[in-house]
C-alpha atoms as a PDB file:
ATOM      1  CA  UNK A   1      11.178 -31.242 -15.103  1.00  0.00           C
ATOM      2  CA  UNK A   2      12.440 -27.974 -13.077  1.00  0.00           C
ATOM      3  CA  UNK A   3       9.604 -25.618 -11.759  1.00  0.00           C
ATOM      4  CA  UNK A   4      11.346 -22.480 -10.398  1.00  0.00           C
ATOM      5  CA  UNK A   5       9.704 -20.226  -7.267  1.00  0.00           C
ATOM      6  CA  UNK A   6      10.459 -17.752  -5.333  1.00  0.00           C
ATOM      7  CA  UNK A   7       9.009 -18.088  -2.302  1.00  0.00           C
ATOM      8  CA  UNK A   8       8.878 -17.178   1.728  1.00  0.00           C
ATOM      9  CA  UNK A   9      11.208 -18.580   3.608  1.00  0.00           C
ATOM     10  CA  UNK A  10       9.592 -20.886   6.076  1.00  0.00           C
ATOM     11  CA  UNK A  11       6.858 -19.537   5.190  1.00  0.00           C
ATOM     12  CA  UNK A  12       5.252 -21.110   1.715  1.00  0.00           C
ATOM     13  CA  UNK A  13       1.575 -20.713   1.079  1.00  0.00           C
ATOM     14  CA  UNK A  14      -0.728 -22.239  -1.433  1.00  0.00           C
ATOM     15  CA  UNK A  15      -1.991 -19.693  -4.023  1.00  0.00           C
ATOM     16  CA  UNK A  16      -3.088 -19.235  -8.158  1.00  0.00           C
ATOM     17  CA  UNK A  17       0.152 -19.223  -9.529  1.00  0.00           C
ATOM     18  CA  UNK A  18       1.580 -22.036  -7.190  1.00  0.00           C
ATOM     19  CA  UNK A  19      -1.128 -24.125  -7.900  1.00  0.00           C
ATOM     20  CA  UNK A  20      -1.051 -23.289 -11.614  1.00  0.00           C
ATOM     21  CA  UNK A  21       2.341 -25.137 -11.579  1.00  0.00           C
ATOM     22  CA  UNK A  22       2.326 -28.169  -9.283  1.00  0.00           C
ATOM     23  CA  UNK A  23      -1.346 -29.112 -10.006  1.00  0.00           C
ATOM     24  CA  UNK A  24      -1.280 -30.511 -13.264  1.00  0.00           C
ATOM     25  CA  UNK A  25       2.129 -32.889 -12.003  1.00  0.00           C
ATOM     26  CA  UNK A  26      -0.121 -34.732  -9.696  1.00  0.00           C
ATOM     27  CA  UNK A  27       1.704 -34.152  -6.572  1.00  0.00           C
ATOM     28  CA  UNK A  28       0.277 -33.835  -3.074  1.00  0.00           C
ATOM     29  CA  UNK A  29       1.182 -29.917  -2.546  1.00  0.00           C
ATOM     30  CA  UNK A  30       0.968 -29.782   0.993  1.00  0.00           C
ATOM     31  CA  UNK A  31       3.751 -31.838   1.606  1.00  0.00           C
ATOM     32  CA  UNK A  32       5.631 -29.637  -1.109  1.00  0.00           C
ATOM     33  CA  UNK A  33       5.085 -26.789   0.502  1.00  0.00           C
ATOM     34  CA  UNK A  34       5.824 -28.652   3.916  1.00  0.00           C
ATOM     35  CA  UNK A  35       8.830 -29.568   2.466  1.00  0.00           C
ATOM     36  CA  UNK A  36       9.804 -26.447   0.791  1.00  0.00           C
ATOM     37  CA  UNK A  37       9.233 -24.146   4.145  1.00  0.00           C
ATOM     38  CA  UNK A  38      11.310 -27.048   6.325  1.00  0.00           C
ATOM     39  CA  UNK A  39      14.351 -26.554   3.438  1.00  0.00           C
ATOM     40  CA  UNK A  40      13.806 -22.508   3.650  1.00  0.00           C
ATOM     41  CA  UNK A  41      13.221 -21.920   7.145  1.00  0.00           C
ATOM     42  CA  UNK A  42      16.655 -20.073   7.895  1.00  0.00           C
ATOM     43  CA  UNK A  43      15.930 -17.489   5.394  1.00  0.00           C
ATOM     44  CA  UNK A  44      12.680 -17.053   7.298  1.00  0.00           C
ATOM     45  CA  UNK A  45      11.500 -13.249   6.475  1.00  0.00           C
ATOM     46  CA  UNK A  46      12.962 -13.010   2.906  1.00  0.00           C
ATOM     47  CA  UNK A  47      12.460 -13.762  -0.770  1.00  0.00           C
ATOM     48  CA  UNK A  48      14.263 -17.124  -1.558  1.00  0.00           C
ATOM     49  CA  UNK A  49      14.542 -18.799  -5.220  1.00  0.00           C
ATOM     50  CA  UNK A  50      13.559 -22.574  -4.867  1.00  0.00           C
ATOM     51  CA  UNK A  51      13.930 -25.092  -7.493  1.00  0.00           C
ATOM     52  CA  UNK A  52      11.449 -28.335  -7.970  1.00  0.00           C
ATOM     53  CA  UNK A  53      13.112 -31.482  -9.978  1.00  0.00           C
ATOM     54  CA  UNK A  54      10.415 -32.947 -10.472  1.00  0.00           C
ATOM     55  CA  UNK A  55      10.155 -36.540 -12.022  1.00  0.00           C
ATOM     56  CA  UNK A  56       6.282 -36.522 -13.594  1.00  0.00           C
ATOM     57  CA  UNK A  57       6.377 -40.663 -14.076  1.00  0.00           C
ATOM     58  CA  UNK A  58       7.128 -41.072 -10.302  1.00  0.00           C
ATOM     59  CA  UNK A  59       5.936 -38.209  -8.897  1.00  0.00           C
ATOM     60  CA  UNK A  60       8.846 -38.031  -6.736  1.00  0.00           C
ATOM     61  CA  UNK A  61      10.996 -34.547  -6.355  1.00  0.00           C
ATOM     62  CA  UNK A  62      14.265 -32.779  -4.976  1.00  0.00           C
ATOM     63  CA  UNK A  63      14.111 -29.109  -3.956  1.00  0.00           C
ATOM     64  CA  UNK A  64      17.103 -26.668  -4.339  1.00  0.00           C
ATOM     65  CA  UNK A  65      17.478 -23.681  -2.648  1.00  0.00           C
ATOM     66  CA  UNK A  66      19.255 -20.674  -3.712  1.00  0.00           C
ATOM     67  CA  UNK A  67      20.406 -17.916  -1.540  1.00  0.00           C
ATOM     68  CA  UNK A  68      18.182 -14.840  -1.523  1.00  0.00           C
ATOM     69  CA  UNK A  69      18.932 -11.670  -3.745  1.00  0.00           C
ATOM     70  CA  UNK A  70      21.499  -9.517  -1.944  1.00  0.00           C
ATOM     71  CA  UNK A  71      18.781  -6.464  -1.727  1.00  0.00           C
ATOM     72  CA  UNK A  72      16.208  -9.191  -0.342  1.00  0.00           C
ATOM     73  CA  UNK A  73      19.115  -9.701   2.360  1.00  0.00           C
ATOM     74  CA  UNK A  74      20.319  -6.318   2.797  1.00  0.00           C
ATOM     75  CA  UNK A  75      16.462  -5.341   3.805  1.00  0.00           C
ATOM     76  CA  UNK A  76      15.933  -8.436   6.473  1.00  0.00           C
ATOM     77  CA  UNK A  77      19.266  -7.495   8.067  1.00  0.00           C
ATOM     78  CA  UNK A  78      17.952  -3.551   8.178  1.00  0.00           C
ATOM     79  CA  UNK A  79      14.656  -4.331   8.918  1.00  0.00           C
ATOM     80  CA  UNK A  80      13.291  -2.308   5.749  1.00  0.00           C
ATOM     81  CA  UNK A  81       9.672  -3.088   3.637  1.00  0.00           C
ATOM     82  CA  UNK A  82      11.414  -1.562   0.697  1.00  0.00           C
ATOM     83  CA  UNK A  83      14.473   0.395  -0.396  1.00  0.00           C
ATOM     84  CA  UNK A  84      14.957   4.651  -0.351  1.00  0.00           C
ATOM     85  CA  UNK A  85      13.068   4.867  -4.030  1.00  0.00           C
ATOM     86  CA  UNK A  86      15.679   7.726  -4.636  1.00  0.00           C
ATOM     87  CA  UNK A  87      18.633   6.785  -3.349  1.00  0.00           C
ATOM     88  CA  UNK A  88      20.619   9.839  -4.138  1.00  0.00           C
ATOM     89  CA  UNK A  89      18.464  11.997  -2.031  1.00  0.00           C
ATOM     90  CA  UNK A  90      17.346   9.432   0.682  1.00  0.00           C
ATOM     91  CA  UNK A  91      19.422   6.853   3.047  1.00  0.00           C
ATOM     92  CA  UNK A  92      17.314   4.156   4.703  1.00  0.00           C
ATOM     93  CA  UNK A  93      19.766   2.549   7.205  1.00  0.00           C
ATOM     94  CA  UNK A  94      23.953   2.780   8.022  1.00  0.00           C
ATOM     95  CA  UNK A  95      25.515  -0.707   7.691  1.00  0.00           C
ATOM     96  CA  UNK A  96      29.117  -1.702   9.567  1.00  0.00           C
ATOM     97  CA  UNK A  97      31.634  -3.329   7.272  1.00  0.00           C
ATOM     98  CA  UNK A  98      31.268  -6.484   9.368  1.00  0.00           C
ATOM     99  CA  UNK A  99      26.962  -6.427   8.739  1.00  0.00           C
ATOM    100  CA  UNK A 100      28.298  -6.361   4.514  1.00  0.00           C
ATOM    101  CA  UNK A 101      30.744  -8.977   5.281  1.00  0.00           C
ATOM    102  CA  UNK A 102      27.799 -11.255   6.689  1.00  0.00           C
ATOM    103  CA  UNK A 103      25.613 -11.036   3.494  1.00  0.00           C
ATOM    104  CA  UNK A 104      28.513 -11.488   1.211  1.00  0.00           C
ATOM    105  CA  UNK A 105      29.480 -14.879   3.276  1.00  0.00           C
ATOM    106  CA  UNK A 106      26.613 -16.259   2.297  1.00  0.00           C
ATOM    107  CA  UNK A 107      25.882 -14.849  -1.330  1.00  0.00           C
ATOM    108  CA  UNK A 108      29.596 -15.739  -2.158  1.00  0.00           C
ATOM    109  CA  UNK A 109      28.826 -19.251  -3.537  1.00  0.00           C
ATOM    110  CA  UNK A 110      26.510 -18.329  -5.923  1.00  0.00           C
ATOM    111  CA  UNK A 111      28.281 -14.988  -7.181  1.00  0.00           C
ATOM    112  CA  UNK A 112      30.666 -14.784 -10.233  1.00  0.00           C
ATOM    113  CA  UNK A 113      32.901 -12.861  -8.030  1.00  0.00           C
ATOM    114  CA  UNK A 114      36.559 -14.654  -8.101  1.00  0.00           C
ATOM    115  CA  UNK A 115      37.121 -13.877  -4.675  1.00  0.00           C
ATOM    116  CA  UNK A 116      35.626 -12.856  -1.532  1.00  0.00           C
ATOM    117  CA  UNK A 117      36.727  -9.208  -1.189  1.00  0.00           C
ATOM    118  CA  UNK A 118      35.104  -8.854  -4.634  1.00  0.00           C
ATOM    119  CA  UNK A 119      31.882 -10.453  -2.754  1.00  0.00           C
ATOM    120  CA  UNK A 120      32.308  -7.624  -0.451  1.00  0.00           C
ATOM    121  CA  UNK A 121      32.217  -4.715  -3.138  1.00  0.00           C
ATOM    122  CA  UNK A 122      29.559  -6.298  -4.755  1.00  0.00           C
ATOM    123  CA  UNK A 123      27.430  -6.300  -1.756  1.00  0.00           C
ATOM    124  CA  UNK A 124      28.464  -3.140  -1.263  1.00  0.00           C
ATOM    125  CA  UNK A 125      27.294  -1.954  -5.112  1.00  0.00           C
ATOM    126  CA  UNK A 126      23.909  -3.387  -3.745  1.00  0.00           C
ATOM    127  CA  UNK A 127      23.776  -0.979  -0.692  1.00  0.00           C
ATOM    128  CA  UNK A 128      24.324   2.107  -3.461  1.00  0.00           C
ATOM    129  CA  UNK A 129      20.268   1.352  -5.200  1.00  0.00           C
ATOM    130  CA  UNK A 130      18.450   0.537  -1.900  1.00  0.00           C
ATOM    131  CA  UNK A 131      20.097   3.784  -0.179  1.00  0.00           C
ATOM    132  CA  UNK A 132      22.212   2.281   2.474  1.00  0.00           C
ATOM    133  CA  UNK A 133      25.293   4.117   3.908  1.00  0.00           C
ATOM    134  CA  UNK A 134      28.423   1.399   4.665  1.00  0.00           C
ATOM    135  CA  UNK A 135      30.322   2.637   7.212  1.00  0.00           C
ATOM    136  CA  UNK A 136      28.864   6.464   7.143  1.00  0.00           C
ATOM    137  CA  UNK A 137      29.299   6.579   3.553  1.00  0.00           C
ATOM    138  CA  UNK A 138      28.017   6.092   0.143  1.00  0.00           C
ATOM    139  CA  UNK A 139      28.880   2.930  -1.080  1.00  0.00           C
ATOM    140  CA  UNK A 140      30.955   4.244  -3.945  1.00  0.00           C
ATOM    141  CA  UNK A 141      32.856   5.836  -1.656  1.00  0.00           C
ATOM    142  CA  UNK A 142      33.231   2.789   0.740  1.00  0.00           C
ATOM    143  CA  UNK A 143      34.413   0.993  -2.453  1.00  0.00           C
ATOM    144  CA  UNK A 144      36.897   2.514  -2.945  1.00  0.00           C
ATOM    145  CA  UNK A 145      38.466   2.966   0.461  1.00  0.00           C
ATOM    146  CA  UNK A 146      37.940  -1.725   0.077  1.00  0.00           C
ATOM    147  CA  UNK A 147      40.302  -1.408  -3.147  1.00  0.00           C
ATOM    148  CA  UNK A 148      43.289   0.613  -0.727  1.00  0.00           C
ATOM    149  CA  UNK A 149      43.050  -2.612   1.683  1.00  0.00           C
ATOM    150  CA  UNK A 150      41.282  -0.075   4.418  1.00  0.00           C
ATOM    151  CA  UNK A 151      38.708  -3.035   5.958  1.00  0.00           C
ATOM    152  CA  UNK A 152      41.223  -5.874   4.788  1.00  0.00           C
ATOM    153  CA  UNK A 153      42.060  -7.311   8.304  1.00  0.00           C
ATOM    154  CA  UNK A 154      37.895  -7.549   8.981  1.00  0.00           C
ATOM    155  CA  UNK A 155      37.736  -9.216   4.707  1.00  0.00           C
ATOM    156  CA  UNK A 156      40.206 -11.813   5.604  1.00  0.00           C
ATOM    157  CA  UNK A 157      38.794 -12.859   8.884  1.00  0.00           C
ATOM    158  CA  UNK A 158      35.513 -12.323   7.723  1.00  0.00           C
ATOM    159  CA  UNK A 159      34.613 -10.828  10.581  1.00  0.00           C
ATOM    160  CA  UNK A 160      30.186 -10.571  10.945  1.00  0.00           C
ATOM    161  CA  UNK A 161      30.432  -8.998  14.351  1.00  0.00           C
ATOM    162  CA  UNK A 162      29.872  -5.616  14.721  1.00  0.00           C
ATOM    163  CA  UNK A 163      31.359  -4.027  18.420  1.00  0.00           C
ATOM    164  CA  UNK A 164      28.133  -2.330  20.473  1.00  0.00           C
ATOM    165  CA  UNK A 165      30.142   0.904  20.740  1.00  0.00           C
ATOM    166  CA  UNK A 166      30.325   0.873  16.727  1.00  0.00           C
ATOM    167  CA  UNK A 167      26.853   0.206  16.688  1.00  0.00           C
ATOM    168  CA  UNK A 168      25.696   3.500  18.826  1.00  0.00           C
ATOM    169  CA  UNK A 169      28.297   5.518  16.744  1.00  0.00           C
ATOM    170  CA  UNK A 170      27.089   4.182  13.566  1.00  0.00           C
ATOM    171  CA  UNK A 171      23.008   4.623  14.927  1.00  0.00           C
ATOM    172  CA  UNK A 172      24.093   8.712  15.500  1.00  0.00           C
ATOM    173  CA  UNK A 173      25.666   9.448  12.488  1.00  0.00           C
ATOM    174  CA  UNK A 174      22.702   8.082  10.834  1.00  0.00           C
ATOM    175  CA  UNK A 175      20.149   9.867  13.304  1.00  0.00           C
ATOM    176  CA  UNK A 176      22.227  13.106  12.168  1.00  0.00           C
ATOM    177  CA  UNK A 177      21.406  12.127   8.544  1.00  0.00           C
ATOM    178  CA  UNK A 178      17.852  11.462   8.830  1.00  0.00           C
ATOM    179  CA  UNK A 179      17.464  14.663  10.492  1.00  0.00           C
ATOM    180  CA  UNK A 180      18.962  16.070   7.585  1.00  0.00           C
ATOM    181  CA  UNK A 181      17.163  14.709   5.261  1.00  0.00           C
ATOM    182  CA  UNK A 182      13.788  15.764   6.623  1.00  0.00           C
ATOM    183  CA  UNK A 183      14.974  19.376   6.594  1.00  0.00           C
ATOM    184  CA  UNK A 184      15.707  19.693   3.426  1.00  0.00           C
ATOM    185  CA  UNK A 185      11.897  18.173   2.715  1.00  0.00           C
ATOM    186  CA  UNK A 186      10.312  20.353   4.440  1.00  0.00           C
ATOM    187  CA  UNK A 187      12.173  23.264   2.833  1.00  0.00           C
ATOM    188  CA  UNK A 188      11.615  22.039  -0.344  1.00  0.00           C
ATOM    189  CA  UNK A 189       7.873  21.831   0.583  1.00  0.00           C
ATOM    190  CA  UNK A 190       7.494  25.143   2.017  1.00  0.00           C
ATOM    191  CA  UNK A 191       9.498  26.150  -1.417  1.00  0.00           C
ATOM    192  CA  UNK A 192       6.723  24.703  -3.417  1.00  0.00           C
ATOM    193  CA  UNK A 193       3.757  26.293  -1.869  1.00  0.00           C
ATOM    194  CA  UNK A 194       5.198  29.155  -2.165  1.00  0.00           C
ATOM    195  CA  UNK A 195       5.749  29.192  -6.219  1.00  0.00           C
ATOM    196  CA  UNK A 196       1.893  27.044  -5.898  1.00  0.00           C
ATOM    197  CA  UNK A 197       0.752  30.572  -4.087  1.00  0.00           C
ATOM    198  CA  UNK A 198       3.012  32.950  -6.477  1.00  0.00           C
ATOM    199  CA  UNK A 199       1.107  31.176  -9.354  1.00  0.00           C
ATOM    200  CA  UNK A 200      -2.483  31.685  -8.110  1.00  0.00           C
ATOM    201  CA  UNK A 201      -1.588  35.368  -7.443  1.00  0.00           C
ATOM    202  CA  UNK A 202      -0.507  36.234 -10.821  1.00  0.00           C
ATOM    203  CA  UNK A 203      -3.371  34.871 -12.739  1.00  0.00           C
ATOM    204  CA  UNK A 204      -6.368  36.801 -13.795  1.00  0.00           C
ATOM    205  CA  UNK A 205      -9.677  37.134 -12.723  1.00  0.00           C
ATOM    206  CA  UNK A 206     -12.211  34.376 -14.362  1.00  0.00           C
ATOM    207  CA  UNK A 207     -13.280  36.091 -17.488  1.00  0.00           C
ATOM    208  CA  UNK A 208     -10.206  38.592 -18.015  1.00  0.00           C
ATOM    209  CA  UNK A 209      -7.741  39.380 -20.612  1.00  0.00           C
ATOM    210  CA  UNK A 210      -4.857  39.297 -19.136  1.00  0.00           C
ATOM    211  CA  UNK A 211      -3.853  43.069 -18.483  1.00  0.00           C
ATOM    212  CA  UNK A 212      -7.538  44.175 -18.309  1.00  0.00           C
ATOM    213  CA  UNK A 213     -10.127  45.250 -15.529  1.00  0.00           C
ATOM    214  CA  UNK A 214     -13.338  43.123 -14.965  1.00  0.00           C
ATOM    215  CA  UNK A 215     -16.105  45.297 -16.291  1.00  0.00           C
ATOM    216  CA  UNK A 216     -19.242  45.580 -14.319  1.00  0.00           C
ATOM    217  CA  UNK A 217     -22.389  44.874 -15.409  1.00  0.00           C
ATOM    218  CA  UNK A 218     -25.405  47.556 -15.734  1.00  0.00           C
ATOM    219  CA  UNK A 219     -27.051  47.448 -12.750  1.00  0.00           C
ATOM    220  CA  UNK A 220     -24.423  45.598 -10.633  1.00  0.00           C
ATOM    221  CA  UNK A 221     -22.685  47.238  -7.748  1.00  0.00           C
ATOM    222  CA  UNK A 222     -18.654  47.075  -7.695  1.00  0.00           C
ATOM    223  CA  UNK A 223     -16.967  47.361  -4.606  1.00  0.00           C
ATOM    224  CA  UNK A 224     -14.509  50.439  -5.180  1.00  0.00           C
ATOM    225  CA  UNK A 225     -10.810  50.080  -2.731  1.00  0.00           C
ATOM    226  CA  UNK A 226     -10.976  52.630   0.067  1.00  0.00           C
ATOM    227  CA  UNK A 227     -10.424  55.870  -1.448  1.00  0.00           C
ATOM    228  CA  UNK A 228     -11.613  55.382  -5.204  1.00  0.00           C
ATOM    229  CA  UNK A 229     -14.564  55.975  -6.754  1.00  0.00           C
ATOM    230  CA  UNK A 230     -16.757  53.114  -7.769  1.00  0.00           C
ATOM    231  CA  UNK A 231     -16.157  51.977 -11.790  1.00  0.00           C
ATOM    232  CA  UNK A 232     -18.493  53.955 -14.314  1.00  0.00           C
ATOM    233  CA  UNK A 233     -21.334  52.439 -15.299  1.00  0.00           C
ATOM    234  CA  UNK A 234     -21.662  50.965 -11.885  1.00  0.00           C
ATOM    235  CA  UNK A 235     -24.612  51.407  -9.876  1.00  0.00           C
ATOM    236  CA  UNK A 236     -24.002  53.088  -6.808  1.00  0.00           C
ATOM    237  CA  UNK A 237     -23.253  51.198  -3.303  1.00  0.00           C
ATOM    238  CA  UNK A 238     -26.636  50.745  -1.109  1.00  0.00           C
ATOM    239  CA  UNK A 239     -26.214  53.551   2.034  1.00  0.00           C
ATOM    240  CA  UNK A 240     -26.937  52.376   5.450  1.00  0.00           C
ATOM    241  CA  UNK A 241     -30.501  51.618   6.032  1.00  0.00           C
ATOM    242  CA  UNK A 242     -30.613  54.764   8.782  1.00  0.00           C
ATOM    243  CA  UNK A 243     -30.538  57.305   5.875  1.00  0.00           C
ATOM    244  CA  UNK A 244     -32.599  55.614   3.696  1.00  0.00           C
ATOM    245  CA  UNK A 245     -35.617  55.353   6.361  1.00  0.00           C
ATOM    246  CA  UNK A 246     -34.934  59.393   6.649  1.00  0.00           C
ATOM    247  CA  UNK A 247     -35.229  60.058   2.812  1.00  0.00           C
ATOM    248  CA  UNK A 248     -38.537  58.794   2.948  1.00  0.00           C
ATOM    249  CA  UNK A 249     -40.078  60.294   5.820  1.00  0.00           C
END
């Protein structure tokens, strides 16, 4: 019997849906989940697919471990909750060739790719969704310059090292590209309130036909603009209590 999780590395839990599973087998969970977290524990910080075998007449069980989902690696290497959410518009980290190389190493084994560069592009594809720039580019474009042989000498060595000095470069082109990014949001913000306060202009008073004047009432006062007379029908504007006192004396 194969029960399939995905789990924490290293860091299993008992919950609903775990118990829901291995509860009915009959099988002492805590040392499953010891187990499990002891067999996961160097993809500690990521999503990892495990596999139970589980014989239900002897209770006994092997766990396999798959390697994580590329984008589940691509964020623990970045240090990222969560991808850009539009990836067009919005780059989360800058990866070196050598950081891509690293993930595909260890996805290779389970990929359908026939060959490690392949690996590479795929991981690559993966970088394009979750808004990652590969060598201070979009990953379409880094593609391509993997298919004219420009990063074979790092593909065939498989090199996962990435030189400080390319680090610091890499870290300021993407600083430049952030700052970018949150210029063009706040432009497109102040662009917004302004059509929001074009908007509210434009539209009538409460109770208007469009085109019209608001009416007064009988007996209401209407503020005339400086300069006009008040609207007819209108009773006249209250003069300062001074005069007033005067008329009746």
């Amino acid at each position: 019997m194969i029960i399939k999780l995905l789990v924490d590395g290293g860091e299993m839990k008992p919950g609903p849906a775990i118990a829901q599973k291995i509860g009915p087998l009959g099988i002492n969970m805590g040392k499953i989940i010891q187990d499990v977290n002891k067999a996961t524990s160097e993809f500690k910080g990521t999503k990892v697919p495990v596999a139970l075998d589980v014989d239900p007449k002897t209770k006994t069980y092997k766990i396999e471990v798959s390697s994580p989902p590329t984008s589940e690696l691509l964020k623990k290497e970045f240090g990222l909750e969560r991808g850009s959410g539009d990836h067009k518009k919005n780059k989360v980290a800058n990866a070196s060739i050598e950081q891509i190389i690293k993930i595909a190493k260890i996805k290779h084994p389970s990929m359908l790719a026939r060959d490690f560069k392949s690996a590479v592009k795929s991981v690559v594809g993966s970088c394009v969704s979750l808004g990652i720039l590969v060598e201070n580019k979009l990953g379409t474009e880094l593609t391509q310059d993997i298919e004219e042989g420009n990063f074979d000498s790092e593909i065939k060595s498989q090199k996962t090292e990435t030189s400080s000095e390319k680090k610091e470069a890499l870290k300021a082109h993407f600083n430049k590209v952030l700052l970018e990014q949150e210029n063009i949001k706040k432009a497109e913000e102040a662009a917004k309130a302004a059509a929001e306060a074009a908007i509210l202009a434009a539209a009538p008073a409460a109770g208007a036909k469009p085109g019209e004047a608001v009416a007064a009432k009988p007996g209401e006062a209407v503020a005339a603009k400086p300069g006009e007379a008040p609207a007819a029908g209108a009773k006249a504007a209250l003069v300062p209590a001074k005069k007033e006192e005067a008329k009746k004396k």
